[in-house]
PDB file of N, CA and C in Angstrom:
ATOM      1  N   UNK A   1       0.820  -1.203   0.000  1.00  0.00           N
ATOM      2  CA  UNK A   1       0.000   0.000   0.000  1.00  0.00           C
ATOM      3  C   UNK A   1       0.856   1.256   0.000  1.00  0.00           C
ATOM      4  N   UNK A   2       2.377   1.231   0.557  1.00  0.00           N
ATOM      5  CA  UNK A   2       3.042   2.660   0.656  1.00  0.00           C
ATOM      6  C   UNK A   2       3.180   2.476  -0.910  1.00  0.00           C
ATOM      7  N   UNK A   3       3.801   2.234  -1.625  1.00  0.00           N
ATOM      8  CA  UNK A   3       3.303   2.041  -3.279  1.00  0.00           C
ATOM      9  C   UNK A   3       2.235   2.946  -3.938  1.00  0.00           C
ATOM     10  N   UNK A   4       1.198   2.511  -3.317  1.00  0.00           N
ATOM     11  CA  UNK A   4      -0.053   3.645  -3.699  1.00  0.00           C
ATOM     12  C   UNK A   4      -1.103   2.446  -4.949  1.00  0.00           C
ATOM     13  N   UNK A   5      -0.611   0.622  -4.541  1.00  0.00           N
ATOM     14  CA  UNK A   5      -1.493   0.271  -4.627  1.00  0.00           C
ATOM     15  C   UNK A   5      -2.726  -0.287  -4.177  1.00  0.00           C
ATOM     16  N   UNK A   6      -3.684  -0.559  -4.724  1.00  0.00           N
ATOM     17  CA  UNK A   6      -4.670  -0.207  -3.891  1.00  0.00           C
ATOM     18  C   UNK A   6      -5.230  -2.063  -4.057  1.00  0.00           C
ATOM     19  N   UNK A   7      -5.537  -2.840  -3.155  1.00  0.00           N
ATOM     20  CA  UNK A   7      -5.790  -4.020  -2.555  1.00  0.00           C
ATOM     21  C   UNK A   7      -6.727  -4.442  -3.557  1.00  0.00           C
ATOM     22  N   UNK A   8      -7.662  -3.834  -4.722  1.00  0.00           N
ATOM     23  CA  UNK A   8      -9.010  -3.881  -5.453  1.00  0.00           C
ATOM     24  C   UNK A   8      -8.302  -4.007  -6.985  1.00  0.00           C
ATOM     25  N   UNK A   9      -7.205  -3.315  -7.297  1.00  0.00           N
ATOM     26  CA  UNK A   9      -6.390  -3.149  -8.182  1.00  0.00           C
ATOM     27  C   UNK A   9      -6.575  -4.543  -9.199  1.00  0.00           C
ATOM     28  N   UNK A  10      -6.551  -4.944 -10.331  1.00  0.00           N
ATOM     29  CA  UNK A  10      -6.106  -6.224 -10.926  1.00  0.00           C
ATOM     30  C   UNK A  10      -5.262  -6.482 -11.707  1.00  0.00           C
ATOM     31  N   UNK A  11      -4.174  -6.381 -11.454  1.00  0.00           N
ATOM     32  CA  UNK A  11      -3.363  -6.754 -12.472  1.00  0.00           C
ATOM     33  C   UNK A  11      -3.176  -7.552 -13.495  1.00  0.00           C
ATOM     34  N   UNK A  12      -2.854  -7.279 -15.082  1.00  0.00           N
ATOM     35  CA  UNK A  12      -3.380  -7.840 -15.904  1.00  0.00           C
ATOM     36  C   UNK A  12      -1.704  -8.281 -16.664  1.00  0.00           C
ATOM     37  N   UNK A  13      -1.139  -9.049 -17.080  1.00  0.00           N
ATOM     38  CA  UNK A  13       0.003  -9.554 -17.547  1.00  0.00           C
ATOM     39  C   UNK A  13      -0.388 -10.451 -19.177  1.00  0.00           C
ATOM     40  N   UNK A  14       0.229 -10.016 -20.327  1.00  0.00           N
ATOM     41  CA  UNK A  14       0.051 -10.024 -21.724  1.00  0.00           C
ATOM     42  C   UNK A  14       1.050 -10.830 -22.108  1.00  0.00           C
ATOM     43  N   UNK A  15       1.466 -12.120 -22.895  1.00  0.00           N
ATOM     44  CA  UNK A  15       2.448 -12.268 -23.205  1.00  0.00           C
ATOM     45  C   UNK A  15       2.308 -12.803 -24.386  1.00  0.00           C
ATOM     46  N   UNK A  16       2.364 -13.916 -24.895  1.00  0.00           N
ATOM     47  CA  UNK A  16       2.625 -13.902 -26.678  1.00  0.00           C
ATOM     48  C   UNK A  16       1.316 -15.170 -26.671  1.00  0.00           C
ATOM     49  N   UNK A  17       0.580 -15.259 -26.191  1.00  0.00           N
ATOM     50  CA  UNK A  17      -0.752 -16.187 -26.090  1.00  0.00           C
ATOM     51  C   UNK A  17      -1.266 -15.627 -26.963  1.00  0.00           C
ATOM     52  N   UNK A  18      -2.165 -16.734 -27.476  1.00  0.00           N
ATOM     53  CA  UNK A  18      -3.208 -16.790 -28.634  1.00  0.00           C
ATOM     54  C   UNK A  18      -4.245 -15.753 -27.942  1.00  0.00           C
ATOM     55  N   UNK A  19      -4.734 -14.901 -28.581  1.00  0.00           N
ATOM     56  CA  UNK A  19      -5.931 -14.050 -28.026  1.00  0.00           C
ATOM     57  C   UNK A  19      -7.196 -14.804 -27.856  1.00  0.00           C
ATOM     58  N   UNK A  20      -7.370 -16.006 -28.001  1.00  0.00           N
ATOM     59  CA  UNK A  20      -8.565 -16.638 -27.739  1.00  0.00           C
ATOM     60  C   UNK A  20      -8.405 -17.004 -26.414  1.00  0.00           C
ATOM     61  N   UNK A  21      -6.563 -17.647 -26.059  1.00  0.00           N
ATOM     62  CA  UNK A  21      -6.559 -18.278 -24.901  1.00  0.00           C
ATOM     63  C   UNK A  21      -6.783 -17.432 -23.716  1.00  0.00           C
ATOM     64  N   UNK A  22      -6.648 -15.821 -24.184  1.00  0.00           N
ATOM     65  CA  UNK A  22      -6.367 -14.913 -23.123  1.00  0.00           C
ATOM     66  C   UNK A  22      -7.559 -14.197 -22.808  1.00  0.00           C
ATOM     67  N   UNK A  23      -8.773 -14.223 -23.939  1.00  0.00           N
ATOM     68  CA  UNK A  23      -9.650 -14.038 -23.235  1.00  0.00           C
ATOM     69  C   UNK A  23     -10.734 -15.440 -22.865  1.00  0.00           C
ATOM     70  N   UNK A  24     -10.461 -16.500 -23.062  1.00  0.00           N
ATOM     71  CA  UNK A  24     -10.808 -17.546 -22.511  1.00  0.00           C
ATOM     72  C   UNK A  24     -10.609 -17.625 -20.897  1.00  0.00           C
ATOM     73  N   UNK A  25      -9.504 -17.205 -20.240  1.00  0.00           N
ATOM     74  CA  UNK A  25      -8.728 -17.227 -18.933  1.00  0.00           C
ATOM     75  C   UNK A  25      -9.100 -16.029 -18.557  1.00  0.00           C
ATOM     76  N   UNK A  26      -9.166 -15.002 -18.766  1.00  0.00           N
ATOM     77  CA  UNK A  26     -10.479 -13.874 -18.478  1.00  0.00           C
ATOM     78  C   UNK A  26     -11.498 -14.055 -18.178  1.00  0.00           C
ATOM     79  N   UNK A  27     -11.913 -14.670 -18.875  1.00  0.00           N
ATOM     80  CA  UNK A  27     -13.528 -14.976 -18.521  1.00  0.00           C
ATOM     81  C   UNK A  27     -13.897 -16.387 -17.655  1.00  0.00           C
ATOM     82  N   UNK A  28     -12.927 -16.945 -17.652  1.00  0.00           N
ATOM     83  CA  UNK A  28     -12.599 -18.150 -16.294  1.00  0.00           C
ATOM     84  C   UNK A  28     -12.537 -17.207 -15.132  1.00  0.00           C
ATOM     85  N   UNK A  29     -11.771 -15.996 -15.594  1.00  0.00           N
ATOM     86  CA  UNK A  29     -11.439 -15.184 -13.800  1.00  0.00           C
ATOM     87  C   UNK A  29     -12.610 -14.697 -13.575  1.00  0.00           C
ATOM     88  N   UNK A  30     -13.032 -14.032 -14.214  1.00  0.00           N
ATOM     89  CA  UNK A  30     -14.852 -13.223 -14.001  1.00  0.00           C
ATOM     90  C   UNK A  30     -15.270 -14.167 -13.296  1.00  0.00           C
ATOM     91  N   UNK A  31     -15.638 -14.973 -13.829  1.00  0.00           N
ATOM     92  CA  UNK A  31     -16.792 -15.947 -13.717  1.00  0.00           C
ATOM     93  C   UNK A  31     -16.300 -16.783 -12.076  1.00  0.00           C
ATOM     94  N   UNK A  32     -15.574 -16.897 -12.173  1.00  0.00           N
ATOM     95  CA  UNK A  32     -14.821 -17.102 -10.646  1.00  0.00           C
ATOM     96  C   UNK A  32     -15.342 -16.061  -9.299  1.00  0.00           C
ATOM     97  N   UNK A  33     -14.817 -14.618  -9.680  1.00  0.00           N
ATOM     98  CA  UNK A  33     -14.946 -13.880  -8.832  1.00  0.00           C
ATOM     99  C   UNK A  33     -16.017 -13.463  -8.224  1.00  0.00           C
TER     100      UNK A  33
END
């Protein structure tokens, strides 16, 4: 938190994945939360 982030925050990490797989695993997290 001295950072100035905030606990609600989501961090999102991109790397060379198929865009289907990445919003496939997106919408696994939604649907989770």
């Amino acid at each position: 938190l001295a950072t100035g982030v905030n606990p609600s925050y989501v961090r999102l990490s991109v790397g060379i994945e198929h865009i289907d797989d990445i919003i496939s695993d997106l919408s696994n997290a939604l649907d989770a939360a």
